[in-house]
Protein backbone atom coordinates (compact mmCIF):
# COMPACT_ATOMS: atom_id res chain seq x y z
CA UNK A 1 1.49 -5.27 23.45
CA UNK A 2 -0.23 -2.14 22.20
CA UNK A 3 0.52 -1.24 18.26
CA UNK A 4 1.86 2.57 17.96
CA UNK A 5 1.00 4.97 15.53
CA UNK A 6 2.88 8.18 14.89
CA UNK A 7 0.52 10.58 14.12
CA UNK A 8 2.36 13.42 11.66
CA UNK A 9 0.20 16.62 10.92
CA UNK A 10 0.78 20.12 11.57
CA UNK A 11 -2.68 20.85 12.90
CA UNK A 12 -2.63 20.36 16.68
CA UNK A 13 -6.46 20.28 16.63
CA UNK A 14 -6.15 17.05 14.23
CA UNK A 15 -3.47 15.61 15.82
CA UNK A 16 -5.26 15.47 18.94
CA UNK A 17 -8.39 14.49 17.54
CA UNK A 18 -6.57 11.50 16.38
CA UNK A 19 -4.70 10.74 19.14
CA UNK A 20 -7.66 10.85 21.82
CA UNK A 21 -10.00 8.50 19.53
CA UNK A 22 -6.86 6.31 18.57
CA UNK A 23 -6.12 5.71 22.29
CA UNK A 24 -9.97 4.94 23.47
CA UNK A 25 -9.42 2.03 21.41
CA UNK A 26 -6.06 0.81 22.71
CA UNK A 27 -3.28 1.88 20.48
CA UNK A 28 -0.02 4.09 21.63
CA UNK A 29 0.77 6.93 20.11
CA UNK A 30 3.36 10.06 19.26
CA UNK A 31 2.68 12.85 17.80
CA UNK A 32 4.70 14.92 15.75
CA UNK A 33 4.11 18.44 14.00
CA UNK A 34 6.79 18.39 10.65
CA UNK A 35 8.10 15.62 8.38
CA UNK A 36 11.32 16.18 9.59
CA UNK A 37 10.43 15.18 13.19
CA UNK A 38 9.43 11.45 11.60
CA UNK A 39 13.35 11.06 11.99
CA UNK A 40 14.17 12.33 15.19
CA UNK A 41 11.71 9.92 16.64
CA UNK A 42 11.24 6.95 14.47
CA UNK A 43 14.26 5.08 15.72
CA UNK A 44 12.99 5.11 19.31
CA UNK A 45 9.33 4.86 18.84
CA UNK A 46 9.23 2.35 16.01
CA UNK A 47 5.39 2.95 14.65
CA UNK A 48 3.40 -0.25 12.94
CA UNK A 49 1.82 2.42 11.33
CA UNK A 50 2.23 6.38 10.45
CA UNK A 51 -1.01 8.64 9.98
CA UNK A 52 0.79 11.11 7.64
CA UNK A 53 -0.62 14.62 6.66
CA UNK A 54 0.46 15.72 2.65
CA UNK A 55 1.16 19.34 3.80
CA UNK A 56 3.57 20.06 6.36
CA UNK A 57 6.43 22.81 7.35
CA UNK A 58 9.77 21.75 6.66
CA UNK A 59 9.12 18.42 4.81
CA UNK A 60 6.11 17.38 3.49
CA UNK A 61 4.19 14.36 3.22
CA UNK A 62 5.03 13.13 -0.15
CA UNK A 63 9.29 13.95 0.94
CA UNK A 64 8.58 11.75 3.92
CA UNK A 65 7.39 9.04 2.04
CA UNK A 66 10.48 8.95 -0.45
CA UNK A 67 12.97 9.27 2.51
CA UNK A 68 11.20 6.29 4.01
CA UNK A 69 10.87 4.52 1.21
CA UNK A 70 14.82 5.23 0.17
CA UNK A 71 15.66 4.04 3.46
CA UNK A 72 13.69 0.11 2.93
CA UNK A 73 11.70 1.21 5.50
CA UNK A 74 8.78 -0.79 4.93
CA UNK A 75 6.25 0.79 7.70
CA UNK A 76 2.64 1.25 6.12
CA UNK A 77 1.65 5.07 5.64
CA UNK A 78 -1.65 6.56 5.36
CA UNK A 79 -1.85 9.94 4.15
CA UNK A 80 -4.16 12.48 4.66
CA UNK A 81 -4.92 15.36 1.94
CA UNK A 82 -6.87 18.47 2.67
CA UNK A 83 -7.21 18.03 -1.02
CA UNK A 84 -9.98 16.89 -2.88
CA UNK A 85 -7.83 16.60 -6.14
CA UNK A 86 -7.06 13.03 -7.22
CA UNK A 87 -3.85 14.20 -8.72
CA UNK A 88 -2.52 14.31 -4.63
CA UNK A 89 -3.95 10.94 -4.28
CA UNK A 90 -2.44 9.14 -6.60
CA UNK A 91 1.38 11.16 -5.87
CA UNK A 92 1.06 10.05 -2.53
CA UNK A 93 0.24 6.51 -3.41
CA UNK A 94 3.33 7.14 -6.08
CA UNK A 95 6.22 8.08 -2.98
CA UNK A 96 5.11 4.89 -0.91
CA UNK A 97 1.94 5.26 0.69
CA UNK A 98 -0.41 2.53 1.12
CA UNK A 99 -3.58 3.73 1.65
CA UNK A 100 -4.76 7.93 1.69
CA UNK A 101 -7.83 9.90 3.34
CA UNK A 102 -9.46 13.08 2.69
CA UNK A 103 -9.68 15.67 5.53
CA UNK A 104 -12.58 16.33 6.83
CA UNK A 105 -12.42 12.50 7.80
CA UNK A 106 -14.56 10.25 10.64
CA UNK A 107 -12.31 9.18 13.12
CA UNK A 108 -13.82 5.65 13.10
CA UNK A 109 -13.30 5.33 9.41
CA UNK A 110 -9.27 6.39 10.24
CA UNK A 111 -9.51 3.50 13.17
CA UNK A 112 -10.67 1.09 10.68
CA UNK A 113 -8.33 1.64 8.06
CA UNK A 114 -5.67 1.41 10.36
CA UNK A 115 -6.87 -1.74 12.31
CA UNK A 116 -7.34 -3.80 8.67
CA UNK A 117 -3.88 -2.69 7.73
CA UNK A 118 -2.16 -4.06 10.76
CA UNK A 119 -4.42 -7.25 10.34
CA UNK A 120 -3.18 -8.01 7.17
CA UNK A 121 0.42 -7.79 8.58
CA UNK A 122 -0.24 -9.90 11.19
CA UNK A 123 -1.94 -12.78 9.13
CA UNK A 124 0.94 -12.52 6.67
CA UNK A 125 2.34 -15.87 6.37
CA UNK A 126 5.96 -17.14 8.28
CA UNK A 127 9.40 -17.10 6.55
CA UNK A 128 8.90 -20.62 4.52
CA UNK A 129 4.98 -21.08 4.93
CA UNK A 130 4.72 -20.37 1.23
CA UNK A 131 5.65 -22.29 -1.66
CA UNK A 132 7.19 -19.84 -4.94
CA UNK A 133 4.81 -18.88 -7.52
CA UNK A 134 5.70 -18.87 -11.13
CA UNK A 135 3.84 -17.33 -13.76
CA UNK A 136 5.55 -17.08 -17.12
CA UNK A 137 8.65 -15.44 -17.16
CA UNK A 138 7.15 -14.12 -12.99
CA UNK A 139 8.60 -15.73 -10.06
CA UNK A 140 7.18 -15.15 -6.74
CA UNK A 141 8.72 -16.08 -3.38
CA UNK A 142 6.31 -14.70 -0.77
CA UNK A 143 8.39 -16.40 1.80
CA UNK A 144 11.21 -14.20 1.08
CA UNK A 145 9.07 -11.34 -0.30
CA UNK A 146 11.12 -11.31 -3.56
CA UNK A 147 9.75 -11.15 -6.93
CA UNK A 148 12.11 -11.31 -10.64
CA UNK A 149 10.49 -10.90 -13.84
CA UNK A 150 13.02 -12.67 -16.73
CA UNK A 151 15.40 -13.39 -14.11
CA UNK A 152 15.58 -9.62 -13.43
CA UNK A 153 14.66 -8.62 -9.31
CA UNK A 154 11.76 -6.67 -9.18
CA UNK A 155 11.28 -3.85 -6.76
CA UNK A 156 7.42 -3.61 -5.36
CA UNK A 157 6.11 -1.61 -2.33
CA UNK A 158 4.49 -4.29 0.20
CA UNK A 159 1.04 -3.01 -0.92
CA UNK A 160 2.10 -3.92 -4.82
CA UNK A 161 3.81 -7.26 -3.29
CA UNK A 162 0.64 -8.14 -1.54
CA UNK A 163 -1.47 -7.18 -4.56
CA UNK A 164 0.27 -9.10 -7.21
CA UNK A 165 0.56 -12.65 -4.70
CA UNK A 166 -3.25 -11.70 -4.10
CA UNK A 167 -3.66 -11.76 -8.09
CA UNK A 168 -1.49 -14.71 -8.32
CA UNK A 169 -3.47 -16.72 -6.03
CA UNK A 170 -6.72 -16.03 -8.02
CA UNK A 171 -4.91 -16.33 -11.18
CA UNK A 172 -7.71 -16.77 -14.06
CA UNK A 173 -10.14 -15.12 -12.10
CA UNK A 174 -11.71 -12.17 -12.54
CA UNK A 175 -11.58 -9.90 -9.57
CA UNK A 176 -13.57 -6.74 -9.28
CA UNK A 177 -12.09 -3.70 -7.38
CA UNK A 178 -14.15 -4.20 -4.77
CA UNK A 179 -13.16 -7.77 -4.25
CA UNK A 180 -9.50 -6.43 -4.44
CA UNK A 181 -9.78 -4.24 -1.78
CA UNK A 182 -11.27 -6.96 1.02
CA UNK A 183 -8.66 -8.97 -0.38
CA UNK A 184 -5.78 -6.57 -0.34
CA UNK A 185 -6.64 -3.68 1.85
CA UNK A 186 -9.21 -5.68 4.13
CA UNK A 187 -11.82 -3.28 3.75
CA UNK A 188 -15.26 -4.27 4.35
CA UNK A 189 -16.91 -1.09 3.83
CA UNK A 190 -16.82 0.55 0.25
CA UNK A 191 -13.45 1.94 -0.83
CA UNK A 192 -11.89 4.02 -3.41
CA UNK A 193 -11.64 1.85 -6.05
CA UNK A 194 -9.03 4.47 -7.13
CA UNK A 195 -6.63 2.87 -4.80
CA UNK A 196 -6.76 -0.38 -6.87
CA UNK A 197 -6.48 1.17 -9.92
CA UNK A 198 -2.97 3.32 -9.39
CA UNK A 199 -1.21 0.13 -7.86
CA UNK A 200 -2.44 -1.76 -10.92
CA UNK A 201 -0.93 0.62 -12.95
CA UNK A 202 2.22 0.69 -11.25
CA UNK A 203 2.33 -3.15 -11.22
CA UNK A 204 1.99 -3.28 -14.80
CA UNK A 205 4.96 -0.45 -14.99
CA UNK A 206 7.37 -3.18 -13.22
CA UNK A 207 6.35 -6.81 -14.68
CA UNK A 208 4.93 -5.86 -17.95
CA UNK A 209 7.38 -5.56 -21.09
CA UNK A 210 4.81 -2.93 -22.46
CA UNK A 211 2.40 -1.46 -20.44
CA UNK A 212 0.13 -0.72 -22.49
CA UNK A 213 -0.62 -4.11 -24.26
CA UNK A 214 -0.08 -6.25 -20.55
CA UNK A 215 0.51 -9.93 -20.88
CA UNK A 216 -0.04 -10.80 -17.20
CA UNK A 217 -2.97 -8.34 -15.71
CA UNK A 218 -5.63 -8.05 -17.85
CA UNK A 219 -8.08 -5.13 -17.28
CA UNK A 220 -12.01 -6.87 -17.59
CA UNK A 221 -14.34 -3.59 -18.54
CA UNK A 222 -16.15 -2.17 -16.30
CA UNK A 223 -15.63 -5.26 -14.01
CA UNK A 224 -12.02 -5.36 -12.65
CA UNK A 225 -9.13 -7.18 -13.30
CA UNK A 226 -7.72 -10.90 -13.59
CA UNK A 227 -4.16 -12.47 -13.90
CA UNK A 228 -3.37 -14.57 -16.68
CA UNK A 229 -0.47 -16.60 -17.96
CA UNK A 230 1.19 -15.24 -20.99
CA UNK A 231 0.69 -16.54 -23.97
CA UNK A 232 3.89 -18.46 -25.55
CA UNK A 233 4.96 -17.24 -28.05
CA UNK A 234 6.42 -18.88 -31.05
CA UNK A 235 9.61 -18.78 -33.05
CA UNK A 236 9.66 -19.43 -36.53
CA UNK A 237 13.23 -20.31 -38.53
């Protein structure tokens, strides 16, 4: 069965750019010209994936992405900025987006992105493949995709769910960005290490008691990152 994309920008030019070099490759799309068409048509097209432009009439990108994301809807976004400020980046990756490009863009380069994230969902393991994970005060249930911290539920993105069971996994070991992003993203080409970098930081925001001092991912200069378990720490009467 072919995967569909919905292809959202208000450029007709790009859309059917897209579109032609998304269907030489075998993929179905829909295109759509506002963010508030994502709704009129989501329910009957059902994308694996939505190619989602930041500036658009009537609801933009980063709206789209909270309305999604409000609604558990769980389907993997890549934006696309006109933009070359990293400010845009990283507020896109903030509403729910997994992955962003810059316009002007290669078409292939779109293709790729899009064919490693739909890999990774399809090698994503069956409900009860995967034993829990505890680290600390962390628990991990990939099977269930559920994640408390102190016994409190945690609420990750699948991006930050697959990043912190990645981190788990190689817990101890330090990871470089670049590592990160074959791991994560499934790029094998170089990424923005940016990407890695913003859902670190947002990790840290929802497992760490302080952000700023982090007990769990440890930041390895000029290198990358590793997991570690915390410390214990001691009680004196």
């Amino acid at each position: 069965m072919k995967k569909k994309v919905l292809v959202v920008d208000d450029e007709p030019s790009i859309s059917m750019l897209i579109e032609f070099n998304l269907k030489l490759v075998g993929f179905e799309v829909q295109c759509v010209y506002d963010g508030e068409a994502v709704f009129d048509v989501i329910g009957q097209f059902r994308p694996d994936i939505i190619v989602l432009d930041l500036m658009l009439p009537k609801m933009d990108g980063l709206q789209v992405c909270r309305k999604l994301r409000s609604q558990n809807n769980l389907v993997p976004i890549i934006m696309l900025t006109a933009m070359q400020d990293l400010s845009d980046k990283i507020a896109g990756l903030d509403n729910g987006a997994d992955d962003y490009m810059t316009k002007p863009f290669s078409p292939q380069e779109l293709i790729s992105r899009i064919q490693a994230i739909i890999r990774r969902i399809q090698t994503l393991p069956a409900s009860g493949e995967e034993a829990p994970i505890t680290i600390g005060q962390l628990s991990i249930r990939p099977d269930q995709r559920e994640v408390t911290c102190a016994g409190k539920p945690v609420d990750l993105t699948p991006k930050e769910f697959e990043l912190l069971v990645f981190l788990c996994k190689h817990r101890g070991k330090v990871l470089s960005r670049q590592q990160l992003l074959h791991g994560v993203w499934d790029y094998h080409f170089l990424g923005d290490s940016r990407i890695v970098d913003v859902h670190i930081s947002h990790l840290r925001d929802k497992i760490e008691a302080n952000a700023r001092t982090p007990e769990y991912i440890m930041t390895i200069r000029n290198v990358g990152y590793k997991l570690t378990e915390p410390a214990i720490k001691e009680s004196f009467a």
